[in-house]
C-alpha atoms as a PDB file:
ATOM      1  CA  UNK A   1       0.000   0.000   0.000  1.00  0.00           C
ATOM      2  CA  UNK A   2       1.432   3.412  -1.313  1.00  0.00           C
ATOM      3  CA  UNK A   3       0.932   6.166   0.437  1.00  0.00           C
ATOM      4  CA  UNK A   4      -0.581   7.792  -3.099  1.00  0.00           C
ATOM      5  CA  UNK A   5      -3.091   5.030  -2.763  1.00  0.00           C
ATOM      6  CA  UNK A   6      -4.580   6.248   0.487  1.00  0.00           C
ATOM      7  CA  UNK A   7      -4.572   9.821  -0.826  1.00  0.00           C
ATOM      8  CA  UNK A   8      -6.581   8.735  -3.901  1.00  0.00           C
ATOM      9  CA  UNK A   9      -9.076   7.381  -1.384  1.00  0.00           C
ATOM     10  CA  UNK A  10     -10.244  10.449   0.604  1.00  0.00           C
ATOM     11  CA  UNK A  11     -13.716  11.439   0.109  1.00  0.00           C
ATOM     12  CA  UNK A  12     -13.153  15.104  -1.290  1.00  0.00           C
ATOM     13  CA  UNK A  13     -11.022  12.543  -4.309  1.00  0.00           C
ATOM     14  CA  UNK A  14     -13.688  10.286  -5.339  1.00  0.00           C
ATOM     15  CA  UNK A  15     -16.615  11.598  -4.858  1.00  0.00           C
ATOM     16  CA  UNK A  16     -16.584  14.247  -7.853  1.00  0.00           C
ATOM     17  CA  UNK A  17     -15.761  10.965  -9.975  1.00  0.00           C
ATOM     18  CA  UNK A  18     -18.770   9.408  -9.014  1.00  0.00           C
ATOM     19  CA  UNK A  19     -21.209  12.075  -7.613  1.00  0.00           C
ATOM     20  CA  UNK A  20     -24.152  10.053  -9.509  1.00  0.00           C
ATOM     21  CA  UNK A  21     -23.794   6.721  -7.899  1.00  0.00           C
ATOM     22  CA  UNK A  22     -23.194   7.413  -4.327  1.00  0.00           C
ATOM     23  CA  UNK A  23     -25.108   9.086  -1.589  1.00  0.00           C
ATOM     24  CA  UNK A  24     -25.625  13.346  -1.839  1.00  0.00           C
ATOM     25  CA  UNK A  25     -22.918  14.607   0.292  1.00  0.00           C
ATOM     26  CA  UNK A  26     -21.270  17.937   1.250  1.00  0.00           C
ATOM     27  CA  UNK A  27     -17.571  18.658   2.303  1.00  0.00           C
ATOM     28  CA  UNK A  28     -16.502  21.199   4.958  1.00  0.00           C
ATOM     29  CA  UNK A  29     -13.279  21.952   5.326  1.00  0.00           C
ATOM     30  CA  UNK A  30     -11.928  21.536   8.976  1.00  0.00           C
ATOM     31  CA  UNK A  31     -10.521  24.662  10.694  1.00  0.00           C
ATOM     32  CA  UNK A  32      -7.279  23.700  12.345  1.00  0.00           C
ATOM     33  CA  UNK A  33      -8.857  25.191  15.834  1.00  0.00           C
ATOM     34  CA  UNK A  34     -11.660  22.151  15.237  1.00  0.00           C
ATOM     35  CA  UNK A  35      -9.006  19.831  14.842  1.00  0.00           C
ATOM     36  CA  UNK A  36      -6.891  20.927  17.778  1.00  0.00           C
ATOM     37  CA  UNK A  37     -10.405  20.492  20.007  1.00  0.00           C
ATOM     38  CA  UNK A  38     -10.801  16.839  18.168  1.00  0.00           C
ATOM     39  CA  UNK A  39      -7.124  15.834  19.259  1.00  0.00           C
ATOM     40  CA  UNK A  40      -7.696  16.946  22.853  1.00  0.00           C
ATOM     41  CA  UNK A  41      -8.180  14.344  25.600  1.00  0.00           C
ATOM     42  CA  UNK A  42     -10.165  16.933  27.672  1.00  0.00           C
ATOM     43  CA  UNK A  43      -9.350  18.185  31.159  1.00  0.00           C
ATOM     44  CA  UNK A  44     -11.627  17.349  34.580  1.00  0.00           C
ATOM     45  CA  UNK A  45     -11.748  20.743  36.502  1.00  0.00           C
ATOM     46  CA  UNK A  46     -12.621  19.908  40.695  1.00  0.00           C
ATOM     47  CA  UNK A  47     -14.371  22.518  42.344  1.00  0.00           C
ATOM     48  CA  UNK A  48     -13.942  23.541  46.404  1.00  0.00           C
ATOM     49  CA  UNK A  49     -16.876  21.146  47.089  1.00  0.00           C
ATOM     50  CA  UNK A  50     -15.283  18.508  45.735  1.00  0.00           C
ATOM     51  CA  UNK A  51     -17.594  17.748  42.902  1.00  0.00           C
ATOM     52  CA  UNK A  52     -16.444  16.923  40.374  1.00  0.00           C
ATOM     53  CA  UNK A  53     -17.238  19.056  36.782  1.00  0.00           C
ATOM     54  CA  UNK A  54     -16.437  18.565  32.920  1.00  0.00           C
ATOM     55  CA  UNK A  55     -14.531  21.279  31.046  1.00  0.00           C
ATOM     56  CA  UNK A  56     -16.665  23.371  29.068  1.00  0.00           C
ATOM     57  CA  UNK A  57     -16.604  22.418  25.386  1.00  0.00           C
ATOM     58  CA  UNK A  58     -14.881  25.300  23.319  1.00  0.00           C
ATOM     59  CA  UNK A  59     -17.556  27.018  20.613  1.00  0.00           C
ATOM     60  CA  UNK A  60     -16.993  27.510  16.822  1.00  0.00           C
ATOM     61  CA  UNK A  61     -19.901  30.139  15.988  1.00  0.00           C
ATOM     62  CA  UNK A  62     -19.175  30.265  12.247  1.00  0.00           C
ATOM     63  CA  UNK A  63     -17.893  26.711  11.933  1.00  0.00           C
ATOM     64  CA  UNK A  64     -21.231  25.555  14.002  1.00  0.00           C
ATOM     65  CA  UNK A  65     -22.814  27.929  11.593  1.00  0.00           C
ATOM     66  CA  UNK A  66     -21.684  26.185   8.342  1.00  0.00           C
ATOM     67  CA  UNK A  67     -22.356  22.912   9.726  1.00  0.00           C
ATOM     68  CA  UNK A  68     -25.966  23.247  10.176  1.00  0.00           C
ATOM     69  CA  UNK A  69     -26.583  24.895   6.805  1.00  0.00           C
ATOM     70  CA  UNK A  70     -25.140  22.241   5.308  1.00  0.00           C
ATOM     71  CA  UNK A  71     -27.276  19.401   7.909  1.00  0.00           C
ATOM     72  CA  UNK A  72     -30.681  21.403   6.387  1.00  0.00           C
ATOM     73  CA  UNK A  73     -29.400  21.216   3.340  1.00  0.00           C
ATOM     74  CA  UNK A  74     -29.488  17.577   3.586  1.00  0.00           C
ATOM     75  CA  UNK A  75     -32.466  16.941   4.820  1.00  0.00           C
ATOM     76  CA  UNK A  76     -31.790  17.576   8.407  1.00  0.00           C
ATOM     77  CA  UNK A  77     -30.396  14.333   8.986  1.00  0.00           C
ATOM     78  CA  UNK A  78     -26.768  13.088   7.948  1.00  0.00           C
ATOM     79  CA  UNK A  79     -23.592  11.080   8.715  1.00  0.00           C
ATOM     80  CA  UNK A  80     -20.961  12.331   9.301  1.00  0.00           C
ATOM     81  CA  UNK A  81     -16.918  11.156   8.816  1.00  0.00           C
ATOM     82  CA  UNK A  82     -13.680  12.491   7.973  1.00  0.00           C
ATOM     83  CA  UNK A  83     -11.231  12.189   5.106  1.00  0.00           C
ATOM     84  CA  UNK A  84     -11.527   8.497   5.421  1.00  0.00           C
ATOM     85  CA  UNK A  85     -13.255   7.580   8.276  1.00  0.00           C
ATOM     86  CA  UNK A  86     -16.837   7.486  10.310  1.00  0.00           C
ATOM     87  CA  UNK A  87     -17.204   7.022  13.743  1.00  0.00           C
ATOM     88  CA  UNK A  88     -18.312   3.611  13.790  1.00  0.00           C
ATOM     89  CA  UNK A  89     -16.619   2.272  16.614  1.00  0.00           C
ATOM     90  CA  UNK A  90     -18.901   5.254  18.457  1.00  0.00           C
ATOM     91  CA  UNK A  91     -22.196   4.445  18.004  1.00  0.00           C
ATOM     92  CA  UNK A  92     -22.369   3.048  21.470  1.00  0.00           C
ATOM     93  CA  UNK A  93     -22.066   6.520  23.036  1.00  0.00           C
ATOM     94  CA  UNK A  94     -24.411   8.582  20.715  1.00  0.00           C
ATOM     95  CA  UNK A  95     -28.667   8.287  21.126  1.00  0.00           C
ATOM     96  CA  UNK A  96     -30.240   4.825  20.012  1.00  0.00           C
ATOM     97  CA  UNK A  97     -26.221   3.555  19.038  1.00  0.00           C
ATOM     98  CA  UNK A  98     -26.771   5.338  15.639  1.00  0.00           C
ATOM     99  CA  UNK A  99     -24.533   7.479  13.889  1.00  0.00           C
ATOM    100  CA  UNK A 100     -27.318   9.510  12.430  1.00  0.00           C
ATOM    101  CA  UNK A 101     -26.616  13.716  13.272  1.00  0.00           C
ATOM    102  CA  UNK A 102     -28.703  16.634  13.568  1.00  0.00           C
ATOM    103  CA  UNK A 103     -26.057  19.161  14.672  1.00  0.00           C
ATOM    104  CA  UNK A 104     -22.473  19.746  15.163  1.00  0.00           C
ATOM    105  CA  UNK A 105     -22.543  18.809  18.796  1.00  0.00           C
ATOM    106  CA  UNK A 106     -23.869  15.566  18.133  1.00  0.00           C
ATOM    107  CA  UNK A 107     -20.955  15.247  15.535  1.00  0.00           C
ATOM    108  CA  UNK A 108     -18.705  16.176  18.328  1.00  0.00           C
ATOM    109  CA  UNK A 109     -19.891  13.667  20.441  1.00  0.00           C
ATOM    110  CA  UNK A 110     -19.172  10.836  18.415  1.00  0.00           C
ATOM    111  CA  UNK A 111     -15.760  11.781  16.929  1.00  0.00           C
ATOM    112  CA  UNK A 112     -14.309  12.439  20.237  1.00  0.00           C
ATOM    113  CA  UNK A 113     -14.999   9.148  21.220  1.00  0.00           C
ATOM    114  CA  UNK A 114     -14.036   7.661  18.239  1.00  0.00           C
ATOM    115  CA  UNK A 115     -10.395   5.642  17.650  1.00  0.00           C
ATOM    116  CA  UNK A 116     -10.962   5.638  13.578  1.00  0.00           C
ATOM    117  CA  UNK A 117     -11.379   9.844  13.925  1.00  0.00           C
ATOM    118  CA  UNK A 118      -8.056   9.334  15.487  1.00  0.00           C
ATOM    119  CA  UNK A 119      -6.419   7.439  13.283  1.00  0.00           C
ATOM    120  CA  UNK A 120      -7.535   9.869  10.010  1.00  0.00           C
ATOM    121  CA  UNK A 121      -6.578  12.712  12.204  1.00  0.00           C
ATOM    122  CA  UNK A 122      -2.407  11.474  13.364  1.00  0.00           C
ATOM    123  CA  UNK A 123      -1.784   8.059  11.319  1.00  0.00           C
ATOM    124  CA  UNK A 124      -3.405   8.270   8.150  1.00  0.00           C
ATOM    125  CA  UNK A 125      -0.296   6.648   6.450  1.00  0.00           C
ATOM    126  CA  UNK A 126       0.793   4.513   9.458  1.00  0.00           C
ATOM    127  CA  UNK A 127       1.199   1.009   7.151  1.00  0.00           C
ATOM    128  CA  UNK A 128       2.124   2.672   3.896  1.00  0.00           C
ATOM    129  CA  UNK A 129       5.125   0.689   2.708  1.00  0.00           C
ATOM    130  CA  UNK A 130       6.969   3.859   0.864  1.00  0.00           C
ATOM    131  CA  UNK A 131       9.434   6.068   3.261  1.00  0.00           C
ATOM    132  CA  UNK A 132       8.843   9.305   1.101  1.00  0.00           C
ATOM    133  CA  UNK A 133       7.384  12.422   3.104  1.00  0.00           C
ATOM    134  CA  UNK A 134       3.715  11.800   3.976  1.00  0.00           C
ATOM    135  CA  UNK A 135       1.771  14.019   1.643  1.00  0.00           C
ATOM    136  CA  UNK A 136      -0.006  17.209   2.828  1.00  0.00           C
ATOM    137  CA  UNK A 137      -3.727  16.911   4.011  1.00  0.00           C
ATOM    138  CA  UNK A 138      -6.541  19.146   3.990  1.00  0.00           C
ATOM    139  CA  UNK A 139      -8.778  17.990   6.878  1.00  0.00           C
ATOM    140  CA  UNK A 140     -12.597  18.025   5.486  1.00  0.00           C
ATOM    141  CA  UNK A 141     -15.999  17.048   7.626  1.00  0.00           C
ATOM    142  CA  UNK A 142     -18.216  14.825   5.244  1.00  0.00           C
ATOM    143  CA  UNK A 143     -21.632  14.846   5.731  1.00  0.00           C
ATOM    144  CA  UNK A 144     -23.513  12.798   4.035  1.00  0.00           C
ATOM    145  CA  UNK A 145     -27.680  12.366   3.893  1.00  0.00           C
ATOM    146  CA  UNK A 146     -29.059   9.782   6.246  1.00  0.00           C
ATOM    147  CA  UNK A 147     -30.250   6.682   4.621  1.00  0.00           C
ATOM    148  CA  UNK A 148     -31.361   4.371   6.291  1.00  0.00           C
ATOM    149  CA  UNK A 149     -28.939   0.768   4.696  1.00  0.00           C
ATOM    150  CA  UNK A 150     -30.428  -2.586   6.077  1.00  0.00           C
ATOM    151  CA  UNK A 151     -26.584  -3.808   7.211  1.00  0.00           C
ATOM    152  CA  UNK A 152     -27.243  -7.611   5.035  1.00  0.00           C
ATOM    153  CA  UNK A 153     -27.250  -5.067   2.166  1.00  0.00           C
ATOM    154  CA  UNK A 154     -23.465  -3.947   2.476  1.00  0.00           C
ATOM    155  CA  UNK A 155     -20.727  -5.889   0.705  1.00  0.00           C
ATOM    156  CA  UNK A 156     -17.168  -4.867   0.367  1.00  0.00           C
ATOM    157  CA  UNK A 157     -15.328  -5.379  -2.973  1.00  0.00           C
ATOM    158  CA  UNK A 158     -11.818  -6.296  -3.046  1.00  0.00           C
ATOM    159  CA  UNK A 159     -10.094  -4.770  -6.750  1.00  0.00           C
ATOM    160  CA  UNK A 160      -6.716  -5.789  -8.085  1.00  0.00           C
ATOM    161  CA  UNK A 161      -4.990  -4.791 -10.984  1.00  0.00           C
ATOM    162  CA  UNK A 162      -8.155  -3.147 -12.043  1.00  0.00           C
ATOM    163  CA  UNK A 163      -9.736  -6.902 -11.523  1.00  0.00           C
ATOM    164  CA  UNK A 164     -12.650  -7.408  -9.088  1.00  0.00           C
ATOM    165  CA  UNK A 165     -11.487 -10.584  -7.163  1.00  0.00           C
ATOM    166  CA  UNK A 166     -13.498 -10.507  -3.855  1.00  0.00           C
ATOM    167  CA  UNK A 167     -16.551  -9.725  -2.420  1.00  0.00           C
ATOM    168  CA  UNK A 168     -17.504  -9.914   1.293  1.00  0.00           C
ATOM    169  CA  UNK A 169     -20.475  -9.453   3.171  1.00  0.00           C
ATOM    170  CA  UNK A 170     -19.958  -6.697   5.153  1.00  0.00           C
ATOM    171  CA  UNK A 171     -21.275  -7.259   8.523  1.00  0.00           C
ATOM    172  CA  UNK A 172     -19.988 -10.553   8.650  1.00  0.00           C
ATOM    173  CA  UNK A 173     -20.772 -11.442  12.551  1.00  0.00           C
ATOM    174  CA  UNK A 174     -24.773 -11.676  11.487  1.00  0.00           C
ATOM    175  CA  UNK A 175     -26.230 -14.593   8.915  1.00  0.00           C
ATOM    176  CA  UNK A 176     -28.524 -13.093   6.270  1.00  0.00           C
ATOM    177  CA  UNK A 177     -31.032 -15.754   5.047  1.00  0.00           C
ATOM    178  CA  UNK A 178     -31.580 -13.869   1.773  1.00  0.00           C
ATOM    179  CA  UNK A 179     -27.665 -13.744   0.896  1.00  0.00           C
ATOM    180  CA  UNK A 180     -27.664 -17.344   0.645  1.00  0.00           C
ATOM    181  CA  UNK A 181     -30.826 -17.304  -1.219  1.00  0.00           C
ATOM    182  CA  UNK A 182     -29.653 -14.562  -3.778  1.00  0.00           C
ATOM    183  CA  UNK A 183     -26.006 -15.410  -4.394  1.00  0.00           C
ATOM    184  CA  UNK A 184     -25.757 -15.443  -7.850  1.00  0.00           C
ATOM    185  CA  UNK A 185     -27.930 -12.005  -8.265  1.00  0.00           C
ATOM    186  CA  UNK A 186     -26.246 -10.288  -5.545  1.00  0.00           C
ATOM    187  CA  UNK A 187     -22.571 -11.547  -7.256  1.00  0.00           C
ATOM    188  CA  UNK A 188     -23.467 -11.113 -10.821  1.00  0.00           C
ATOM    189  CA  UNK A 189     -25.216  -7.022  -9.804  1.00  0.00           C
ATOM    190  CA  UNK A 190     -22.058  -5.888  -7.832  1.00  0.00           C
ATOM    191  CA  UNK A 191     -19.738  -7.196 -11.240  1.00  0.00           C
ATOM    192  CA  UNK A 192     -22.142  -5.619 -13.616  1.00  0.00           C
ATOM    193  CA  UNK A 193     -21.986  -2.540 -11.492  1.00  0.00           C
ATOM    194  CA  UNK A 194     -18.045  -2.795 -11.317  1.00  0.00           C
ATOM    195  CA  UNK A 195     -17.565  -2.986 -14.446  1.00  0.00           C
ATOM    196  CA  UNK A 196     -19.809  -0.333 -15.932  1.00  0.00           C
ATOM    197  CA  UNK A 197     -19.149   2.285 -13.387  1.00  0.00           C
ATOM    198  CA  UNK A 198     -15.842   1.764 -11.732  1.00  0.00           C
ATOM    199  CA  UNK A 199     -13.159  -0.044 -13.511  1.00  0.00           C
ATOM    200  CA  UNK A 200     -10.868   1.878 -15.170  1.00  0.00           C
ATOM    201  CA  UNK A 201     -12.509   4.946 -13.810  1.00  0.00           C
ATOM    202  CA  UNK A 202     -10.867   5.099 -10.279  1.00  0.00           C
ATOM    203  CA  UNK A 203      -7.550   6.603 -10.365  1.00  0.00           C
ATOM    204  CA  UNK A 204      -5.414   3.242  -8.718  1.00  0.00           C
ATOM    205  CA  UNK A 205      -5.906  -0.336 -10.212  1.00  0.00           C
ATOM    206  CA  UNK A 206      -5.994  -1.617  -7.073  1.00  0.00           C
ATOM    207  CA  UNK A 207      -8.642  -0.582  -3.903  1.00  0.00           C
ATOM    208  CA  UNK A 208     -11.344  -1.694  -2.289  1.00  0.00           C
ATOM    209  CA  UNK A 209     -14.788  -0.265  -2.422  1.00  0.00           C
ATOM    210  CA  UNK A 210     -17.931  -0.876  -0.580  1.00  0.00           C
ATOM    211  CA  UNK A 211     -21.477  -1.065  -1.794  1.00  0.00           C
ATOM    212  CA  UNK A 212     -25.040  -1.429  -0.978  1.00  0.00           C
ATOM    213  CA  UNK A 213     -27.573  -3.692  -3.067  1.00  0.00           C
ATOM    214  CA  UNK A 214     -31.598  -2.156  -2.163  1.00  0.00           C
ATOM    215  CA  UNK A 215     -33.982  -4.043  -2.402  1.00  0.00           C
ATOM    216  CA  UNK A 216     -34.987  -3.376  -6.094  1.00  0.00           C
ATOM    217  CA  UNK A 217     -31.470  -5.212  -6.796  1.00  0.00           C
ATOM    218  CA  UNK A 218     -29.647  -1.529  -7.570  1.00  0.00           C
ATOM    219  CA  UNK A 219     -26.465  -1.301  -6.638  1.00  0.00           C
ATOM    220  CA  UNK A 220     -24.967   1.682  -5.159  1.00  0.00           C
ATOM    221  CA  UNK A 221     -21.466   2.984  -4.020  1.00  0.00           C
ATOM    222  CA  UNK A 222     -20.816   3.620  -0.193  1.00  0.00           C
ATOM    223  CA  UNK A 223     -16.911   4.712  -0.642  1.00  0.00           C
ATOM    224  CA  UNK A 224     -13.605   3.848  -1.371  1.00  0.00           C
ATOM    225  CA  UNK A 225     -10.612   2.173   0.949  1.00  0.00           C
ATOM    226  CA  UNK A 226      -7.181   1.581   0.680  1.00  0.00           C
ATOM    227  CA  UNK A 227      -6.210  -2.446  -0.441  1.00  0.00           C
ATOM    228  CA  UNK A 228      -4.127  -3.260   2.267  1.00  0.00           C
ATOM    229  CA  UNK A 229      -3.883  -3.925   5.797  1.00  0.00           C
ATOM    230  CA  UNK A 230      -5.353  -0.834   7.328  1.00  0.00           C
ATOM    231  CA  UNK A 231      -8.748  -1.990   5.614  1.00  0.00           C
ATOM    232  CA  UNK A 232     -10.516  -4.813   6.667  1.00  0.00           C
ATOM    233  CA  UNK A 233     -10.543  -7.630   4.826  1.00  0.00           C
ATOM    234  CA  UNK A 234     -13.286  -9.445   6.269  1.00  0.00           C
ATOM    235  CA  UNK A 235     -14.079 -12.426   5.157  1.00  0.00           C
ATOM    236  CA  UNK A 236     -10.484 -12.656   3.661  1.00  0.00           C
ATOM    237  CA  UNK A 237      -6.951 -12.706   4.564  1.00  0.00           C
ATOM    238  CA  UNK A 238      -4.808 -10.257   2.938  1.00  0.00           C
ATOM    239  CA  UNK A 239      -2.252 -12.653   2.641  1.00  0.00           C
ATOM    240  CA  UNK A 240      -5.126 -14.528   0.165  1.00  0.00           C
ATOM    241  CA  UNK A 241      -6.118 -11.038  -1.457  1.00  0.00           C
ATOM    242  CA  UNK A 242      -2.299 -10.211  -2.151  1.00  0.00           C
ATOM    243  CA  UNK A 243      -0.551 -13.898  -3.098  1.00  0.00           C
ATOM    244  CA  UNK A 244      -1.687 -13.758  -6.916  1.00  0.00           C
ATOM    245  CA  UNK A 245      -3.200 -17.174  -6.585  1.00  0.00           C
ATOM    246  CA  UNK A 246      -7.079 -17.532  -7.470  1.00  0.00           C
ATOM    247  CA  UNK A 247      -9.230 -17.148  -4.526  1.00  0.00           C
ATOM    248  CA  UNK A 248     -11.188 -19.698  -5.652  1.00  0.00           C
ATOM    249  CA  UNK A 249     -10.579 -23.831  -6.013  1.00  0.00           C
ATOM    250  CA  UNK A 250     -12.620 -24.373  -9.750  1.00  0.00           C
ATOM    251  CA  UNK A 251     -11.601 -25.726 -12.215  1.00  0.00           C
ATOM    252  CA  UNK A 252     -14.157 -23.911 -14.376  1.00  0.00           C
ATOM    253  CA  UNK A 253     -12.911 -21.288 -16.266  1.00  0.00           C
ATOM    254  CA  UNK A 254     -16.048 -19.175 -16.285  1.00  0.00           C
ATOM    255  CA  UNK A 255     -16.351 -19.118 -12.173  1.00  0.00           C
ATOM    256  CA  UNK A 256     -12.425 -18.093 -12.239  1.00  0.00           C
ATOM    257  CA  UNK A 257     -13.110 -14.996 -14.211  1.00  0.00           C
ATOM    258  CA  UNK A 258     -16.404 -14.355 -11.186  1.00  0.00           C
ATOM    259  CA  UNK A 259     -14.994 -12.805  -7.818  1.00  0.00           C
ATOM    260  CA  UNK A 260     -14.947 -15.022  -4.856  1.00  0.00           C
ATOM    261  CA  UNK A 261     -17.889 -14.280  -2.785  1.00  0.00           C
ATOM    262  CA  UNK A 262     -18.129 -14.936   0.657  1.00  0.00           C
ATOM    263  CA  UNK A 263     -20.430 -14.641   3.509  1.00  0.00           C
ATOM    264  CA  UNK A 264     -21.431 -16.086   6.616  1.00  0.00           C
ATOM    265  CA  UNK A 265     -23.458 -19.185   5.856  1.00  0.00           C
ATOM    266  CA  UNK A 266     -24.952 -20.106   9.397  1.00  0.00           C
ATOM    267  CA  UNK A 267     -25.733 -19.076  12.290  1.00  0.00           C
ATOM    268  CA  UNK A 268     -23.842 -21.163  14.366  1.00  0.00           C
ATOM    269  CA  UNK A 269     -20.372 -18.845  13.156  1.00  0.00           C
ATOM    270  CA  UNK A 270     -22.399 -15.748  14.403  1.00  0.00           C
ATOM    271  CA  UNK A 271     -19.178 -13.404  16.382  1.00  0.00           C
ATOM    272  CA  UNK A 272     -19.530 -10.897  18.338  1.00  0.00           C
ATOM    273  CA  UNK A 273     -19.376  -7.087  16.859  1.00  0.00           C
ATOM    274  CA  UNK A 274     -15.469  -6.148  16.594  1.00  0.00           C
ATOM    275  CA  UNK A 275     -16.346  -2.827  17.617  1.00  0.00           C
ATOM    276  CA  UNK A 276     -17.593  -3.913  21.258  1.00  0.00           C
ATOM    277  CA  UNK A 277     -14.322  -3.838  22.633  1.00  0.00           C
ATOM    278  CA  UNK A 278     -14.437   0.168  22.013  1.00  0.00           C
ATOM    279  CA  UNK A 279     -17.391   0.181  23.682  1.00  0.00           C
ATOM    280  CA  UNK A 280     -15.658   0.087  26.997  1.00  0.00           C
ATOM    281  CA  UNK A 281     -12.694   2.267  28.778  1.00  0.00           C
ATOM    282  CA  UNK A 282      -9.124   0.899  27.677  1.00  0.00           C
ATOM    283  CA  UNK A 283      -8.215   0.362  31.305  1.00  0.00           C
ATOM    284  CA  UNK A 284     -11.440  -1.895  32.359  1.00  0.00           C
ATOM    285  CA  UNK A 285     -10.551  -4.190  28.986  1.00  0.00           C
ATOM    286  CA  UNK A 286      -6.642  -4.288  30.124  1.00  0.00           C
ATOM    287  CA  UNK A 287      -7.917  -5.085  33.273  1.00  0.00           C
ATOM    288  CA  UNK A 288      -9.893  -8.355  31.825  1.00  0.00           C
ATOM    289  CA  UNK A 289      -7.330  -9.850  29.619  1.00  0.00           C
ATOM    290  CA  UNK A 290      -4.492  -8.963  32.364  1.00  0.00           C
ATOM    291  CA  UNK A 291      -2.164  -7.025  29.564  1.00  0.00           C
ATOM    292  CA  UNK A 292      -1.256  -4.230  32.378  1.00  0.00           C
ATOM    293  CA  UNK A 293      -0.252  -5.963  35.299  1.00  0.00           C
ATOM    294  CA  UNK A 294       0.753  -2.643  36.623  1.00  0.00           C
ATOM    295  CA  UNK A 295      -3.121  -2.028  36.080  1.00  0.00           C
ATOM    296  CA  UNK A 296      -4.634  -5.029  37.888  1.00  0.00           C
ATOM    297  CA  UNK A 297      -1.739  -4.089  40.930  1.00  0.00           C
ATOM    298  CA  UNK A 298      -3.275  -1.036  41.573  1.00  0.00           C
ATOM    299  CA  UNK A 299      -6.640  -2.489  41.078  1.00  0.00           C
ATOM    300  CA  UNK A 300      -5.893  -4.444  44.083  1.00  0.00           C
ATOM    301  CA  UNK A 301      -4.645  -1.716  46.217  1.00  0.00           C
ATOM    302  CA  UNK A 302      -8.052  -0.191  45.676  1.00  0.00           C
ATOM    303  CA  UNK A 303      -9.771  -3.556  46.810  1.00  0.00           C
ATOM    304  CA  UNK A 304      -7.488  -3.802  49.588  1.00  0.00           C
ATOM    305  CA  UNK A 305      -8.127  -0.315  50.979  1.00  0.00           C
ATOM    306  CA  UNK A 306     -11.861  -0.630  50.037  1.00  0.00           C
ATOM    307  CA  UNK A 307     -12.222  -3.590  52.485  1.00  0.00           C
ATOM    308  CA  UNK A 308     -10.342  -1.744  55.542  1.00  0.00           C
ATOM    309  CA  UNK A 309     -12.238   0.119  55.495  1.00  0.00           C
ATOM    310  CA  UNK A 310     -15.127   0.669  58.413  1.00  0.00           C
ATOM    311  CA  UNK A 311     -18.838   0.010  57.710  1.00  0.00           C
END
């Protein structure tokens, strides 16, 4: 993965390319004094009566301003992300675990608590392969209208050397009777779609993209990712996607020229979310699979103190 490649994926990239497939979006640009705010951990101020009080959030008037014009503009509802990334391993903390936004606050809430925000924000080319100088980066807040996807509708696309060579359902922890049921369409749709809208057209030959089939059968594009490691791969390996050999075991030619497609085919191999373990502070998981012992030491301390003490 070249750092180029992760460039070419941003939002603000694509989406002029393919403005007619994809959801109606509209791109703020982030104002450095936003992305300070984003990047800070937050400060606990305790008062004389020893009650305890959170900082008072900083206010953008014009930014807050620019925000919501563009939220009505779109219907009143949206979701929001960054260059790259949404706040999905957030939706725990916002209203009803949804991403959906009606205001820059609610925005707020979700990137602050989000690791992926993060990551766009201080290592977007942390497992590039190239040592040149990491390019420049305009920070931009994408908000896109709120549609409401049924999650068995999501697949992610694996592309290689301008070849389509994987597709994977996308929430891949939940078995979806009518995947199994719809196979073929669901394949044969996302290559048609491939092939007339996106090959060729996308400025890398190799990427991943991820799209949503409706119930009509349409297929539409979500976004755009990287193809390597920083992506999920799903129901793949990226030591399958990136060895060259066919991903499939046929001997027919025909079904060798089809992407593999994979999804979860009972549900007996039902996992949990992989987002749950954001769901909880860093220390209390640390604390449950014992990787700070320094953690669980002072855990007991607590306990130990707790107990001498009188009733």
């Amino acid at each position: 993965m070249k750092k180029e490649q992760v460039v070419n994926c941003q939002f603000s990239v694509w989406y002029p390319l393919f403005k007619k497939l994809t959801i109606k979006s509209l791109i703020l640009p982030l104002p450095q004094n936003v992305i300070d705010y984003l990047l800070d951990d937050g400060t606990l101020v305790w008062s004389d009566d020893e009650t305890t009080t959170v900082a008072t959030a900083p206010e953008f008037p014009e930014f807050n301003s620019k925000v919501q014009e563009a939220i009505n503009a779109l219907g009143g509802r949206v979701f929001p992300k960054l260059n790259w990334s949404a706040p999905r391993d957030a939706n725990w903390i916002a209203l009803n675990s949804s991403l959906q936004c009606q205001s820059l606050s609610d925005i707020f809430l979700l990137f602050k608590s989000s690791d992926f925000i993060t990551h766009d924000l201080t290592q977007p080319f942390l497992q590039c392969s190239d040592d040149s100088p990491d390019p420049g980066i305009n920070y931009e807040l994408v908000l896109r209208k709120w549609s409401e996807l049924i999650p068995g509708g999501e697949f992610r696309c694996f592309v290689k050397e301008n070849k389509l060579i994987g597709i994977s359902q996308r929430d891949y922890t939940q078995h979806y009777q009518h995947i199994s049921k719809q196979e073929a369409s669901i394949s044969s749709s996302i290559l048609l779609f491939f092939k007339n809208h996106i090959q060729h057209q996308f400025p890398d030959e190799d990427f991943v993209l991820d799209v949503y089939r409706d119930s009509m059968g349409r297929v539409w594009l979500i976004d755009f990712n990287p193809f390597g490691e920083v992506t999920d791969s799903l129901l793949f390996t990226w030591e399958e996607l990136t060895s060259g050999n066919s991903l499939t075991d046929s001997e027919d030619t025909a079904l060798q020229e089809s992407p593999a497609f994979r999804y979860t085919t009972s549900e007996v191999t039902v996992q949990p979310s992989p987002c749950l373990s954001y769901r909880i502070p860093r220390d209390f998981l640390d604390l449950s699979t014992g990787e700070d012992a320094y953690k669980l030491i002072d855990f007991l301390k607590l306990v130990i103190i707790d107990i001498n003490q009188p009733i």
